[in-house]
C-alpha atoms as a PDB file:
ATOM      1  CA  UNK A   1     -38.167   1.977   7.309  1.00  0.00           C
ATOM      2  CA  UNK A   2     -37.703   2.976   3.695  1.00  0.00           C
ATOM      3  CA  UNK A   3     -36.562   0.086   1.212  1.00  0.00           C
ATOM      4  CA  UNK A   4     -33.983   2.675  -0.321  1.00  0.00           C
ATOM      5  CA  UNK A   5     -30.654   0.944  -0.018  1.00  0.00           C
ATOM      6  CA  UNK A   6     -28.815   3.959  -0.354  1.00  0.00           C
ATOM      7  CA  UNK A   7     -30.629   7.082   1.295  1.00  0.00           C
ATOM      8  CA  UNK A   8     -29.807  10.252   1.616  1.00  0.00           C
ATOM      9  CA  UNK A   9     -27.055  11.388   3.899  1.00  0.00           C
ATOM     10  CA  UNK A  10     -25.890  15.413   3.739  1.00  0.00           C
ATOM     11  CA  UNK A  11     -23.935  15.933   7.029  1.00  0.00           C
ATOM     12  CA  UNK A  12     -25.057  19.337   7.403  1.00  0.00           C
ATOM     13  CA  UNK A  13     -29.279  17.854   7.700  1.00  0.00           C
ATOM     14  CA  UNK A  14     -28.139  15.806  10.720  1.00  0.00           C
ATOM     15  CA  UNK A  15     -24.949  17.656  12.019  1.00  0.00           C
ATOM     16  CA  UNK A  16     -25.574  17.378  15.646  1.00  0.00           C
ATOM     17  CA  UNK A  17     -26.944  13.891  15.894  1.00  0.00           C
ATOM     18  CA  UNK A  18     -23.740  12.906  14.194  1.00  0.00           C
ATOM     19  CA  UNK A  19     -21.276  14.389  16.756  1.00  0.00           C
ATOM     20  CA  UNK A  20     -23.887  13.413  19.942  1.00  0.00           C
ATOM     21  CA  UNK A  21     -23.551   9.608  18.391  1.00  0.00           C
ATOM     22  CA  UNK A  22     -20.273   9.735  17.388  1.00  0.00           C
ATOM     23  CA  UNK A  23     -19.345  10.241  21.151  1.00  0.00           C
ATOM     24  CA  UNK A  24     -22.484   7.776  22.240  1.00  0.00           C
ATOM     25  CA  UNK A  25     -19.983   4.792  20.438  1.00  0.00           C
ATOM     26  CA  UNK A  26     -17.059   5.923  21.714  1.00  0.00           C
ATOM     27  CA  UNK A  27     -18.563   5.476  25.554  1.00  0.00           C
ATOM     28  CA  UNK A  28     -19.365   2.188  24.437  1.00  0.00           C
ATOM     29  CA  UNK A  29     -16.177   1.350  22.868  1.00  0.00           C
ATOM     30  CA  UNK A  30     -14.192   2.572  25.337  1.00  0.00           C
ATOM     31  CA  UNK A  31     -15.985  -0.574  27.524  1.00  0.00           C
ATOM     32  CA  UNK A  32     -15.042  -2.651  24.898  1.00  0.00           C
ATOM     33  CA  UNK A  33     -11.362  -0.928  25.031  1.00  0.00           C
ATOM     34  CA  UNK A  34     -10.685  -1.397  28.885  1.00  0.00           C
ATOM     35  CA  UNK A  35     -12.038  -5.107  29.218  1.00  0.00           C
ATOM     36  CA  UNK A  36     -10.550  -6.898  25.424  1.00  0.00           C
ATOM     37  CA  UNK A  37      -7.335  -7.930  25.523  1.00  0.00           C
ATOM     38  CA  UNK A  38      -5.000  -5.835  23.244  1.00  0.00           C
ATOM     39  CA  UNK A  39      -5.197  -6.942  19.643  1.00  0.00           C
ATOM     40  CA  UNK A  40      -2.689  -6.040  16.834  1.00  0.00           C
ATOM     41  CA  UNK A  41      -3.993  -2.480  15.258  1.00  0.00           C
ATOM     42  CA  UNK A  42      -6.048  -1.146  17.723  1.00  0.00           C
ATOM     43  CA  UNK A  43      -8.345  -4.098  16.085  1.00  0.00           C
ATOM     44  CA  UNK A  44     -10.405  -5.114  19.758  1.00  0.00           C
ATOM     45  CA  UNK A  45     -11.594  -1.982  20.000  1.00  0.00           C
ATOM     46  CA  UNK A  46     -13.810  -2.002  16.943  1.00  0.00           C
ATOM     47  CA  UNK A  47     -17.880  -2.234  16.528  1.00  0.00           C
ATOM     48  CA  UNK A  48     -19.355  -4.637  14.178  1.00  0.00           C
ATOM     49  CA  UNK A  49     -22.581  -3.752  11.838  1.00  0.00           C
ATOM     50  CA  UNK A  50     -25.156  -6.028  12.864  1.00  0.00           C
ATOM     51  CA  UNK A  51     -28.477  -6.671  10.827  1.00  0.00           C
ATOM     52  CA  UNK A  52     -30.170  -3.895  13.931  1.00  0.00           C
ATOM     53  CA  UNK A  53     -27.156  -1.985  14.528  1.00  0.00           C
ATOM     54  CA  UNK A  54     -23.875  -1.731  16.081  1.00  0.00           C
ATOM     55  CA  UNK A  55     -22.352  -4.129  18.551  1.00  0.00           C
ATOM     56  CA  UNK A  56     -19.008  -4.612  20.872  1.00  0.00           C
ATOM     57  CA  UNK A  57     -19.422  -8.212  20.080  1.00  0.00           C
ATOM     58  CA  UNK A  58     -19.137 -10.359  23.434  1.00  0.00           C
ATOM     59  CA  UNK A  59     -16.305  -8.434  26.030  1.00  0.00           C
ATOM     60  CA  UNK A  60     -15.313 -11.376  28.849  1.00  0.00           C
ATOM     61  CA  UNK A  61     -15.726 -10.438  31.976  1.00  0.00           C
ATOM     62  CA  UNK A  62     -14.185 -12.722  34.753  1.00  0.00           C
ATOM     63  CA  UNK A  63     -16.312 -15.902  34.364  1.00  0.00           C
ATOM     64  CA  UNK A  64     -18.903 -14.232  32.164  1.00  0.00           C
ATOM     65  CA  UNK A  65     -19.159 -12.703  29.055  1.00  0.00           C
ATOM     66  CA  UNK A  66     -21.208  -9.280  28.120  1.00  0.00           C
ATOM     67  CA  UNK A  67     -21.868  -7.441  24.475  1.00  0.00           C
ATOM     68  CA  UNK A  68     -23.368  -3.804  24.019  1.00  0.00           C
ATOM     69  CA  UNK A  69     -25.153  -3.147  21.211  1.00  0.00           C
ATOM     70  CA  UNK A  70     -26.951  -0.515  19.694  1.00  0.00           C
ATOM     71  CA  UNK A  71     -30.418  -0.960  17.698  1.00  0.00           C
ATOM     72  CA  UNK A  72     -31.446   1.467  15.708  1.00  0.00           C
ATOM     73  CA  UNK A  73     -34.605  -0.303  14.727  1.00  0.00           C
ATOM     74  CA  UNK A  74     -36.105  -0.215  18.174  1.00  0.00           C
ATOM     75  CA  UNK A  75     -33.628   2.991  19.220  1.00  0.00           C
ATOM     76  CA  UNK A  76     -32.408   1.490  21.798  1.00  0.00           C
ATOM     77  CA  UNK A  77     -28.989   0.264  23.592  1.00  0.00           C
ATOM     78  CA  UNK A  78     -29.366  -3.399  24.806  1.00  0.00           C
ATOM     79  CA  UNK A  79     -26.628  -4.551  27.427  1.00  0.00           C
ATOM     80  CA  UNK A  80     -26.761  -8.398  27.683  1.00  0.00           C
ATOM     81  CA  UNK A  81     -24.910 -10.962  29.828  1.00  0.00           C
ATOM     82  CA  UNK A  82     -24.358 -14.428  28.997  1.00  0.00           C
ATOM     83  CA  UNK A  83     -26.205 -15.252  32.720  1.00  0.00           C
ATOM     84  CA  UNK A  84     -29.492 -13.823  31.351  1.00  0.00           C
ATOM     85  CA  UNK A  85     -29.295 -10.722  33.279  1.00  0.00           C
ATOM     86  CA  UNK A  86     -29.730  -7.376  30.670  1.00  0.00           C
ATOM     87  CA  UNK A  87     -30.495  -3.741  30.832  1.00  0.00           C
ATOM     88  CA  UNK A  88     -31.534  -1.552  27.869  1.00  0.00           C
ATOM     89  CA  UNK A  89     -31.651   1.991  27.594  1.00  0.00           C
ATOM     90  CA  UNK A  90     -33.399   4.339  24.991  1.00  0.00           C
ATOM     91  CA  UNK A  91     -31.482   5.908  22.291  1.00  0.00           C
ATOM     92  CA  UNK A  92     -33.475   9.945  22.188  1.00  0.00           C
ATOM     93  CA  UNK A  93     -32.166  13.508  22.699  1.00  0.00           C
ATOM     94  CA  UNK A  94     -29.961  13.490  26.022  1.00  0.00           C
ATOM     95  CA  UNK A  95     -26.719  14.789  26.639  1.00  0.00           C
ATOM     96  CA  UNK A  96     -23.345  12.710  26.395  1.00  0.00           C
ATOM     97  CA  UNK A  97     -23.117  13.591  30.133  1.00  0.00           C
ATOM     98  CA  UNK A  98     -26.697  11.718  30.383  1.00  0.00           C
ATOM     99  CA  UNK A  99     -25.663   8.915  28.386  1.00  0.00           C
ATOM    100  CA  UNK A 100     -22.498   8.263  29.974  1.00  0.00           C
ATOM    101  CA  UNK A 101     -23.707   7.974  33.190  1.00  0.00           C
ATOM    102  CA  UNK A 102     -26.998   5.422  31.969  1.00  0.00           C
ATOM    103  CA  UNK A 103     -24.505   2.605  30.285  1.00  0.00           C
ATOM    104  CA  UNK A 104     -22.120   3.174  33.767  1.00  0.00           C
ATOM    105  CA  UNK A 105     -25.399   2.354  35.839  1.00  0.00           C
ATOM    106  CA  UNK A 106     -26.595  -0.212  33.861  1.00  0.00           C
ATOM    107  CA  UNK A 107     -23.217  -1.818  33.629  1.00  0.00           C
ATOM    108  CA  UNK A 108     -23.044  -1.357  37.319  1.00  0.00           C
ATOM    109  CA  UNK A 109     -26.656  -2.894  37.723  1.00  0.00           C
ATOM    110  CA  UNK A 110     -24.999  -5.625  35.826  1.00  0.00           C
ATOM    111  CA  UNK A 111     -22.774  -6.051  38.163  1.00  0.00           C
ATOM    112  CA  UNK A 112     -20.021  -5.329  35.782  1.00  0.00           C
ATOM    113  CA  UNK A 113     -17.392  -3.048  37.553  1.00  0.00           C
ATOM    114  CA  UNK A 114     -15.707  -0.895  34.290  1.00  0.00           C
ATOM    115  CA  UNK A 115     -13.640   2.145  34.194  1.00  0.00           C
ATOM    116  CA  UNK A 116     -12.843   3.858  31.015  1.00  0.00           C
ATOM    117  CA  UNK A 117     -11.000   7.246  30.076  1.00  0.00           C
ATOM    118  CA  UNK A 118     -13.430   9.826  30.080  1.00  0.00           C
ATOM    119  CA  UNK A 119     -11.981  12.135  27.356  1.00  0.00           C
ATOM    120  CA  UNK A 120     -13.040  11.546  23.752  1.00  0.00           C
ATOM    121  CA  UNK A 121     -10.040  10.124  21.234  1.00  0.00           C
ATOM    122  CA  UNK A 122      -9.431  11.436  18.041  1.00  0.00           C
ATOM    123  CA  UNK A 123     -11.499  15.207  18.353  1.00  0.00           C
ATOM    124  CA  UNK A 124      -9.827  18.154  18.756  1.00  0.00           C
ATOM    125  CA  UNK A 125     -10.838  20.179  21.946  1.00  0.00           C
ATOM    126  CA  UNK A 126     -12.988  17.495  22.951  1.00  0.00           C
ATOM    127  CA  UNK A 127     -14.973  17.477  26.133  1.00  0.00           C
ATOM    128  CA  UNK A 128     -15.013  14.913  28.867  1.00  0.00           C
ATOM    129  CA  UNK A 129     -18.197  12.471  28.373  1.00  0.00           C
ATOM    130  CA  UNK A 130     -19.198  13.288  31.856  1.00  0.00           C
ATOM    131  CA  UNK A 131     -18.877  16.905  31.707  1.00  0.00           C
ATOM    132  CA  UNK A 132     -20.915  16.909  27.971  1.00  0.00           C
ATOM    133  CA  UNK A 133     -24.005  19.041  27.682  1.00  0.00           C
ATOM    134  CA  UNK A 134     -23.322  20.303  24.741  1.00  0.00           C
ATOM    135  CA  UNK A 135     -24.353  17.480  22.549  1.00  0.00           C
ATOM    136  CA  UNK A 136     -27.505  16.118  23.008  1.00  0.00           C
ATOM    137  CA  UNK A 137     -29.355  15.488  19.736  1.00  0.00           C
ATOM    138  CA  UNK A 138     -30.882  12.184  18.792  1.00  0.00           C
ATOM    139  CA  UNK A 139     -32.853  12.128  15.248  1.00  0.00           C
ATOM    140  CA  UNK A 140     -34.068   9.088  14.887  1.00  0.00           C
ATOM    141  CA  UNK A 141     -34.173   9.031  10.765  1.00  0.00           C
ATOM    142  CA  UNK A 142     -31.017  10.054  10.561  1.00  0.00           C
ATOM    143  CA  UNK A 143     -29.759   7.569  12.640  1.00  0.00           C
ATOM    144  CA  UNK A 144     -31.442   4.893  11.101  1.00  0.00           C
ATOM    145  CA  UNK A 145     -30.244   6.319   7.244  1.00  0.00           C
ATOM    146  CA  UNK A 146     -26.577   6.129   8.209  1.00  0.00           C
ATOM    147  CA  UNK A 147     -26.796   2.592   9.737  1.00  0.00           C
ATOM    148  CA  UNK A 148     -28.846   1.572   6.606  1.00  0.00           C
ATOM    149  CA  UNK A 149     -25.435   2.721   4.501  1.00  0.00           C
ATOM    150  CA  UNK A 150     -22.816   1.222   6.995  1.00  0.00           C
ATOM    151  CA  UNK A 151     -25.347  -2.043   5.932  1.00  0.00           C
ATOM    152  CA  UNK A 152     -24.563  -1.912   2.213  1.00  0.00           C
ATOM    153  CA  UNK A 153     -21.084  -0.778   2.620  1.00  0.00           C
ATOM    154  CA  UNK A 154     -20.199  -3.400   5.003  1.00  0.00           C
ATOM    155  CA  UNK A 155     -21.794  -5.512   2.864  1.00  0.00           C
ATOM    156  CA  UNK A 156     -19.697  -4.945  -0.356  1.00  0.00           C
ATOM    157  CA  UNK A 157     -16.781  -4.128   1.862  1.00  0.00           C
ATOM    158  CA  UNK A 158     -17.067  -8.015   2.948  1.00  0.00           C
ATOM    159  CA  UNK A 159     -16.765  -8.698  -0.660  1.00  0.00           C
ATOM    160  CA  UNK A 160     -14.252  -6.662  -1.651  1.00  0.00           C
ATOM    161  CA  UNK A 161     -11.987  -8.549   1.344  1.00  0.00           C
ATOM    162  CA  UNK A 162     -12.310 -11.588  -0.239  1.00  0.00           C
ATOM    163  CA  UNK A 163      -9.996 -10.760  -3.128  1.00  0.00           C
ATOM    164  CA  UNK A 164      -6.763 -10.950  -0.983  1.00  0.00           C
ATOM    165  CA  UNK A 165      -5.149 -13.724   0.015  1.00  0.00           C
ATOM    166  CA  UNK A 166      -2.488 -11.227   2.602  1.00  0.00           C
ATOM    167  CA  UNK A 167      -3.254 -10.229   5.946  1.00  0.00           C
ATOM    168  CA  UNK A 168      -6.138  -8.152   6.009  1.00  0.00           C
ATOM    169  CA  UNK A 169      -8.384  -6.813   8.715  1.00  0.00           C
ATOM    170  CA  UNK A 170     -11.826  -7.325   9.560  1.00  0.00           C
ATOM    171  CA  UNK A 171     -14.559  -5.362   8.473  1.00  0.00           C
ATOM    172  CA  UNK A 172     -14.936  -2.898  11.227  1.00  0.00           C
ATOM    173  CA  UNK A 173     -16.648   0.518  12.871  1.00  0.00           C
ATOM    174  CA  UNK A 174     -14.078   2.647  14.349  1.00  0.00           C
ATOM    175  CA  UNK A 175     -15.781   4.705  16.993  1.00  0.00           C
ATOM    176  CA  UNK A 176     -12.236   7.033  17.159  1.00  0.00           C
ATOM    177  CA  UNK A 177     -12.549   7.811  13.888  1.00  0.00           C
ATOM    178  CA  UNK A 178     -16.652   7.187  13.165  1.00  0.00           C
ATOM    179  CA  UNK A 179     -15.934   5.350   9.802  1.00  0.00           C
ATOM    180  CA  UNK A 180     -16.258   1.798   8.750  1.00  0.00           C
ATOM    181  CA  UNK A 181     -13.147   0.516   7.281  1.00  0.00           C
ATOM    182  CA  UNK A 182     -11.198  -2.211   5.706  1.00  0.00           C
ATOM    183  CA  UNK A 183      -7.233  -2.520   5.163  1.00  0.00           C
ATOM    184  CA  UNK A 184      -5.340  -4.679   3.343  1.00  0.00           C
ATOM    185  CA  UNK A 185      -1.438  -5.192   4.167  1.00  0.00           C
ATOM    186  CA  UNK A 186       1.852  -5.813   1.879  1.00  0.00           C
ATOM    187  CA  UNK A 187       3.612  -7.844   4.815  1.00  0.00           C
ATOM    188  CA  UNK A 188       6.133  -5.215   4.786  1.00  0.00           C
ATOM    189  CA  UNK A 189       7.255  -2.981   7.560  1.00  0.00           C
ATOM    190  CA  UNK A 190       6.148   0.725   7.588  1.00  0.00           C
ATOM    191  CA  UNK A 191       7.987   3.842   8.845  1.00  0.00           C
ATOM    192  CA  UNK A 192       7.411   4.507  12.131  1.00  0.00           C
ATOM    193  CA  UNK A 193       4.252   6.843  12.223  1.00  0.00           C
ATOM    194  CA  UNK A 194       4.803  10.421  13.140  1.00  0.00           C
ATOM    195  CA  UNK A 195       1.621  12.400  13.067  1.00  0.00           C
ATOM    196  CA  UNK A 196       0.037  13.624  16.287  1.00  0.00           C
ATOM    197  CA  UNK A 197      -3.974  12.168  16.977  1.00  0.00           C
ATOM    198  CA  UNK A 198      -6.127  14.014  19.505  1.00  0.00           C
ATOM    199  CA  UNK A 199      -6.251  11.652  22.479  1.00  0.00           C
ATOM    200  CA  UNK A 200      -4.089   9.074  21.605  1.00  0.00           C
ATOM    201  CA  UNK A 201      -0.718   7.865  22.643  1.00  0.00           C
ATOM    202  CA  UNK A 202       2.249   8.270  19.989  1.00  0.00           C
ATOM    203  CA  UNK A 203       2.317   4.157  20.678  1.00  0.00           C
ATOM    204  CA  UNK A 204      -0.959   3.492  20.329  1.00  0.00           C
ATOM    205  CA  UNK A 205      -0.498   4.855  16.053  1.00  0.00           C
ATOM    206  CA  UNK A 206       2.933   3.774  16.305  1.00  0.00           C
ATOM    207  CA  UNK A 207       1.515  -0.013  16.476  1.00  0.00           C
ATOM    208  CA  UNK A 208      -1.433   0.958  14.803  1.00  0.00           C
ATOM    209  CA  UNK A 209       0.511   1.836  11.408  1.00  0.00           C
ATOM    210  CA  UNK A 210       3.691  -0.661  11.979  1.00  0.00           C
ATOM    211  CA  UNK A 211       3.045  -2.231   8.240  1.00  0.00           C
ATOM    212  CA  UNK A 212       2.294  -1.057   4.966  1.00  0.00           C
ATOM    213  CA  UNK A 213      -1.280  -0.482   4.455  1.00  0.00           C
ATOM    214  CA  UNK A 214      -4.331   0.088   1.655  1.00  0.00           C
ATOM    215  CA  UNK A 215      -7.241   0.965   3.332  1.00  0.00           C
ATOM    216  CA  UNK A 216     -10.828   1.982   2.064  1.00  0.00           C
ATOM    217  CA  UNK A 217     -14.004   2.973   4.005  1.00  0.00           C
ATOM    218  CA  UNK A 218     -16.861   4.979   4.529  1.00  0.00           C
ATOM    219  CA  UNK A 219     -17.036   8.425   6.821  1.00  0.00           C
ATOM    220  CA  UNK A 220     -20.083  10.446   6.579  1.00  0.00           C
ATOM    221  CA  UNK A 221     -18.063  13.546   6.864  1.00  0.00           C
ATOM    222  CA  UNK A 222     -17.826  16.757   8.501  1.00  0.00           C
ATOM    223  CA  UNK A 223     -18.290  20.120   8.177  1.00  0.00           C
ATOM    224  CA  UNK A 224     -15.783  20.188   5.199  1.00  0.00           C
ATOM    225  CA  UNK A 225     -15.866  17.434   3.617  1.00  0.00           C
ATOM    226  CA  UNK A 226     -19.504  15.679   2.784  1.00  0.00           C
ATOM    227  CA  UNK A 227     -20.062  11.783   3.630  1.00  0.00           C
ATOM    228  CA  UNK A 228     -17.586  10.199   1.312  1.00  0.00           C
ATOM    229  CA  UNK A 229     -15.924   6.669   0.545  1.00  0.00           C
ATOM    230  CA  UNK A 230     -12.393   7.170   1.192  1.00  0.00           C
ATOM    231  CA  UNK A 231      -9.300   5.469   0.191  1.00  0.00           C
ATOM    232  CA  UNK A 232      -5.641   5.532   1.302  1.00  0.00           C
ATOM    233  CA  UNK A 233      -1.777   4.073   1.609  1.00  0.00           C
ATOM    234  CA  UNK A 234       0.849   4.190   4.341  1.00  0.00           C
ATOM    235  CA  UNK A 235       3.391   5.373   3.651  1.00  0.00           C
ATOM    236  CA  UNK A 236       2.156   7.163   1.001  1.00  0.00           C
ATOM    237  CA  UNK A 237       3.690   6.010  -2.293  1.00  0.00           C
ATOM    238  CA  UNK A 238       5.533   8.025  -4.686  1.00  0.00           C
ATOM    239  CA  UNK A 239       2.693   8.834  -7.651  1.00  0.00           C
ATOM    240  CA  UNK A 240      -0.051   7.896  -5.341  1.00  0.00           C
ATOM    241  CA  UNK A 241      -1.613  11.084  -5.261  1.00  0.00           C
ATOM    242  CA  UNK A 242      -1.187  11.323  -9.168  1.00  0.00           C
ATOM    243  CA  UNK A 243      -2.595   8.049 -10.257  1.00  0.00           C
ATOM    244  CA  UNK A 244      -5.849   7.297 -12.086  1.00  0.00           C
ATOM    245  CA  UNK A 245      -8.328   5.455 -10.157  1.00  0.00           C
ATOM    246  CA  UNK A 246     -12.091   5.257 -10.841  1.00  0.00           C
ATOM    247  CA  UNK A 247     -14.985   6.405 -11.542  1.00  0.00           C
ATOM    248  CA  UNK A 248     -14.719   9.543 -12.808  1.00  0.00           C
ATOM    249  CA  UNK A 249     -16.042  11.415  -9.542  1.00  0.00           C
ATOM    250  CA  UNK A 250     -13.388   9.963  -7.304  1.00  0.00           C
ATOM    251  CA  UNK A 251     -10.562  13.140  -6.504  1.00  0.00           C
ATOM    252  CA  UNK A 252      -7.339  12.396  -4.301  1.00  0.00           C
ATOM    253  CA  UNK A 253      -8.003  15.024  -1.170  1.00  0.00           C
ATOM    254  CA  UNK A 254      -4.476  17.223  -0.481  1.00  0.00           C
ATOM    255  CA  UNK A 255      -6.282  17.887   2.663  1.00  0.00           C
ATOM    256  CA  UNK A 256      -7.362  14.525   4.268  1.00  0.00           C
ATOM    257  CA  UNK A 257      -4.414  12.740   1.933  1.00  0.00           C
ATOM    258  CA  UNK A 258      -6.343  10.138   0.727  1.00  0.00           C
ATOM    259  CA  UNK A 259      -8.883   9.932  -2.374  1.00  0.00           C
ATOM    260  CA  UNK A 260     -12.492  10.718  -2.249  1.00  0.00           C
ATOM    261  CA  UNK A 261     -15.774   9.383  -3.835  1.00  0.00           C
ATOM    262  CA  UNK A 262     -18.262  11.072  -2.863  1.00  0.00           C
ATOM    263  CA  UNK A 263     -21.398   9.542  -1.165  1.00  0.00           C
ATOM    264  CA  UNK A 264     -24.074  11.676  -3.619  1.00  0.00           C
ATOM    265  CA  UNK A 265     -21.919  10.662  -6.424  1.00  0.00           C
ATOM    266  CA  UNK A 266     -22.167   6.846  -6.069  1.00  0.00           C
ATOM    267  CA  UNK A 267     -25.988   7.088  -4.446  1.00  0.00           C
ATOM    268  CA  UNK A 268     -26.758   8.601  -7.894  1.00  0.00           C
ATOM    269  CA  UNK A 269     -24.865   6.266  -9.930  1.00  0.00           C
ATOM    270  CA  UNK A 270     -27.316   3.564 -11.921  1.00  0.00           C
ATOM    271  CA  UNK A 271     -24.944   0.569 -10.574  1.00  0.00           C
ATOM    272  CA  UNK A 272     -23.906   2.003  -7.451  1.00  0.00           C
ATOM    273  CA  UNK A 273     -22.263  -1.305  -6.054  1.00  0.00           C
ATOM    274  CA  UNK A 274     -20.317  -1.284  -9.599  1.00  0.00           C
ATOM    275  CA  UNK A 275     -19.128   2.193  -9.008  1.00  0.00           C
ATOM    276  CA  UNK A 276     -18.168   1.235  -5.426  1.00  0.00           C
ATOM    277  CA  UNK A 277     -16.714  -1.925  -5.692  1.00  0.00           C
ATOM    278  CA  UNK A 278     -14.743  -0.304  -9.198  1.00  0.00           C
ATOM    279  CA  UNK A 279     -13.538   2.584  -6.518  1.00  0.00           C
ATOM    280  CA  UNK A 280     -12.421   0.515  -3.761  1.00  0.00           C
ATOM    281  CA  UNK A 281     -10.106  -1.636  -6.817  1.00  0.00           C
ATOM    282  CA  UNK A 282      -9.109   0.658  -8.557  1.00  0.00           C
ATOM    283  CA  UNK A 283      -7.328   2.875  -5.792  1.00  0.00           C
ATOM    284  CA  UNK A 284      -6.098  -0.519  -4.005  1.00  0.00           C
ATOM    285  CA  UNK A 285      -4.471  -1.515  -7.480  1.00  0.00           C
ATOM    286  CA  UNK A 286      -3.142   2.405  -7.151  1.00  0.00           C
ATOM    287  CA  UNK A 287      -1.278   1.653  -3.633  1.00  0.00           C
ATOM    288  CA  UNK A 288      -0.060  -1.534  -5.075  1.00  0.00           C
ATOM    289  CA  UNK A 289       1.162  -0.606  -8.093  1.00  0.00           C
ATOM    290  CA  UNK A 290       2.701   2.441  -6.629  1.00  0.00           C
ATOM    291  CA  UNK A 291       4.402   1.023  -3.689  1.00  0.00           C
ATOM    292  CA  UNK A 292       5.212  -2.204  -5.668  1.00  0.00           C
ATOM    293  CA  UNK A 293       3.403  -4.971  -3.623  1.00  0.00           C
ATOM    294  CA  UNK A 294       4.024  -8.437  -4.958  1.00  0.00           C
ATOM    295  CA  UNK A 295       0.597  -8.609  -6.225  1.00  0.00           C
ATOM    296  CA  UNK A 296       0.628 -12.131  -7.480  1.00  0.00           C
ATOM    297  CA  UNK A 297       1.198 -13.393  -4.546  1.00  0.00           C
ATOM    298  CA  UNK A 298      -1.248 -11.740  -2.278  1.00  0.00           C
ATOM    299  CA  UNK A 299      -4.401 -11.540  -4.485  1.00  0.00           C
ATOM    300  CA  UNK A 300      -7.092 -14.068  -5.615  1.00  0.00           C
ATOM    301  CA  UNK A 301     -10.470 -14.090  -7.120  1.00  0.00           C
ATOM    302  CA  UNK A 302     -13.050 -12.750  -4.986  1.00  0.00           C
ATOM    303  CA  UNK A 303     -14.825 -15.290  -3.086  1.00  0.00           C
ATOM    304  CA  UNK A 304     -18.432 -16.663  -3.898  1.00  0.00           C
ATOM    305  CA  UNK A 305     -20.839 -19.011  -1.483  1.00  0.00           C
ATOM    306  CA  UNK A 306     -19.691 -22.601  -1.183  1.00  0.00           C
ATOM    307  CA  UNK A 307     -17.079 -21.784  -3.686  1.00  0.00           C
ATOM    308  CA  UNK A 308     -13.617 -22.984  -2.211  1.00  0.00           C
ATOM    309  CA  UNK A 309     -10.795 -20.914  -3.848  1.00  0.00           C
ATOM    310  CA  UNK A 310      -8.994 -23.341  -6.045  1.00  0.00           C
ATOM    311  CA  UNK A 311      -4.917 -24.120  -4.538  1.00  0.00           C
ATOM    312  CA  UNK A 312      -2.536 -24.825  -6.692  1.00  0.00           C
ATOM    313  CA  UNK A 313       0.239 -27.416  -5.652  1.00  0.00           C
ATOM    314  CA  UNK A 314       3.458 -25.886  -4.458  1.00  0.00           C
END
C-alpha cells in the first residue's frame, strides 16, 4: 500500500468500480437497514470507516449480534457473529447480481434470516441488485485509494466535530448517497423537505431534514462533477450562496446547491489538512452566520486528548 495520505482519485480512472461498489454497500446497508431499529436521520443505516475498511457495526439479531464489514486490505467481505460462526467472501470483478446473492447465502449459512428491498436508493433508473449484470468491476487500487481518503477525511472530520457543543451527528458513510459526512444542527425546526430522492419515501427525507442543518463531507463524484469536499445548509439561507468561504478553490455549485472544494485542489495544497479543516469552518461559519444560529452557545474549542473542555458555572 502506498504511504501517500492523499492519493489520487479522478472518477473517470475508476468509473465503473465506483458504481459496482457503490451498489456492493448499499446490499450491505440495506442488512443493516432492515434489522437496526429506526434512529433519528436515517442515522442506523450508516457505515463506519474502520482502520481495514467499512463496517455495519454490530446489527442484533434475536439473541445474537452480527457486523458486515468490508476490508479492503485483504479485499474481502467478512460476516461475523458474536457465537464465533463467520463467512467471508472475496471482494473481485462480479456482478451486483453475483454479489447480492453471496452476502444472502452467507447470511443464510449464518443462519441469519434477512430480507431487504432489492432496488437501489438514491440512483436514478436504477436496477434491482438481483437483476444487475451490468456492473461488475472490482479494481482493487482504486478501491483501496478511496478508502485510504475516507481514512484522512474521517479523520479530520472527527476533529472538526469536536468544535460544537449542539447536536451533531456521527461521523458516517452513507451508502444512499456514497459520501462520508458530518452535520451539525441549530436546534431549530426546518421546513418540511420537498424534493423528490430516487427510491426513497417523501417520509423517510421528511424526518431526515426535520431541523436546520450544516453539513460537510466527502463524495468522490460523478461523471460531472470530480471527487470533491462538499458543504451545505437546510434550508438554504438567504446570502448563502453569496458568501466568502475558504480557500480560494472552494466555488458554491448552482447545480448540486452546495459549495465545492475540489479533491485535486486540496491533494495539491502544501497543508492539505489546513486547507480542509479551513474549508469545512469557514462554510459552517457561512450557514451560521447566514441563518443566524446562536453561535455562542453551540460552539467550543475543538477538543484535544485527555483535554476536558473547561465548564463554566451557570
Amino acid at each position: 500500500m502506498s504511504n501517500d495520505l492523499w492519493p489520487e482519485l479522478p472518477f473517470a480512472d475508476w468509473r465503473e468500480t465506483c458504481q459496482t461498489l457503490h451498489l456492493w454497500t448499499q446490499v450491505v446497508g440495506k442488512v443493516r437497514l432492515a434489522k437496526t431499529p429506526w434512529l433519528n436521520h436515517s442515522w442506523h443505516v450508516a457505515l463506519y470507516v474502520t482502520s481495514s475498511g467499512l463496517t455495519t457495526s454490530p446489527i442484533p439479531f434475536d439473541s445474537r449480534v452480527f457486523e458486515l464489514r468490508f476490508d479492503f486490505n485483504r479485499h474481502r467481505l467478512d460476516v461475523e457473529v458474536s457465537d464465533g460462526s463467520a463467512r467471508q467472501i472475496a471482494l473481485r470483478p462480479m456482478t451486483v447480481a453475483d454479489f447480492h446473492a453471496a452476502v444472502m447465502q452467507a447470511l443464510t449459512e449464518l443462519g441469519i434470516e434477512v430480507a431487504i428491498n432489492d432496488l437501489p436508493c438514491e440512483i436514478p433508473g436504477a436496477i434491482a441488485f438481483s437483476g444487475d449484470r451490468t456492473h461488475a468491476a472490482y479494481d482493487p487500487r482504486y478501491v483501496q485509494r478511496f478508502w485510504r481518503v475516507l481514512l484522512q477525511a474521517d479523520r479530520i472530520f472527527k476533529k472538526f466535530r469536536t468544535g460544537f457543543l449542539g447536536k451533531s451527528s456521527p461521523v458516517h458513510f452513507f451508502w444512499g448517497s456514497f459520501d462520508l459526512a458530518v452535520t451539525r444542527f441549530s436546534g431549530r425546526r426546518a421546513p418540511d423537505f420537498a424534493g423528490k430522492v430516487p427510491g426513497l419515501a417523501t417520509a423517510v427525507m421528511r424526518e431526515a431534514y426535520s431541523h436546520e442543518v450544516s453539513s460537510a463531507g466527502f463524495w468522490p463524484g460523478n461523471a460531472d462533477v470530480d471527487a470533491a469536499f462538499y458543504s451545505y445548509a437546510y434550508p438554504t439561507p438567504p446570502g448563502f450562496r453569496e458568501a466568502v468561504v475558504r480557500p480560494a478553490g472552494a466555488q458554491f455549485s448552482e447545480t448540486l446547491g452546495e459549495f465545492l472544494l475540489p479533491y485535486s485542489v486540496m491533494r495539491k495544497a502544501a497543508d492539505p489538512e489546513a486547507v480542509l479543516m479551513e474549508f469545512l469552518q469557514s462554510t459552517y461559519e457561512a450557514a451560521a452566520n447566514c441563518a443566524g444560529w446562536d453561535r455562542a452557545a453551540l460552539e467550543c474549542p475543538q477538543g484535544v486528548p485527555r483535554g476536558p473542555l473547561a465548564v463554566t458555572s451557570g
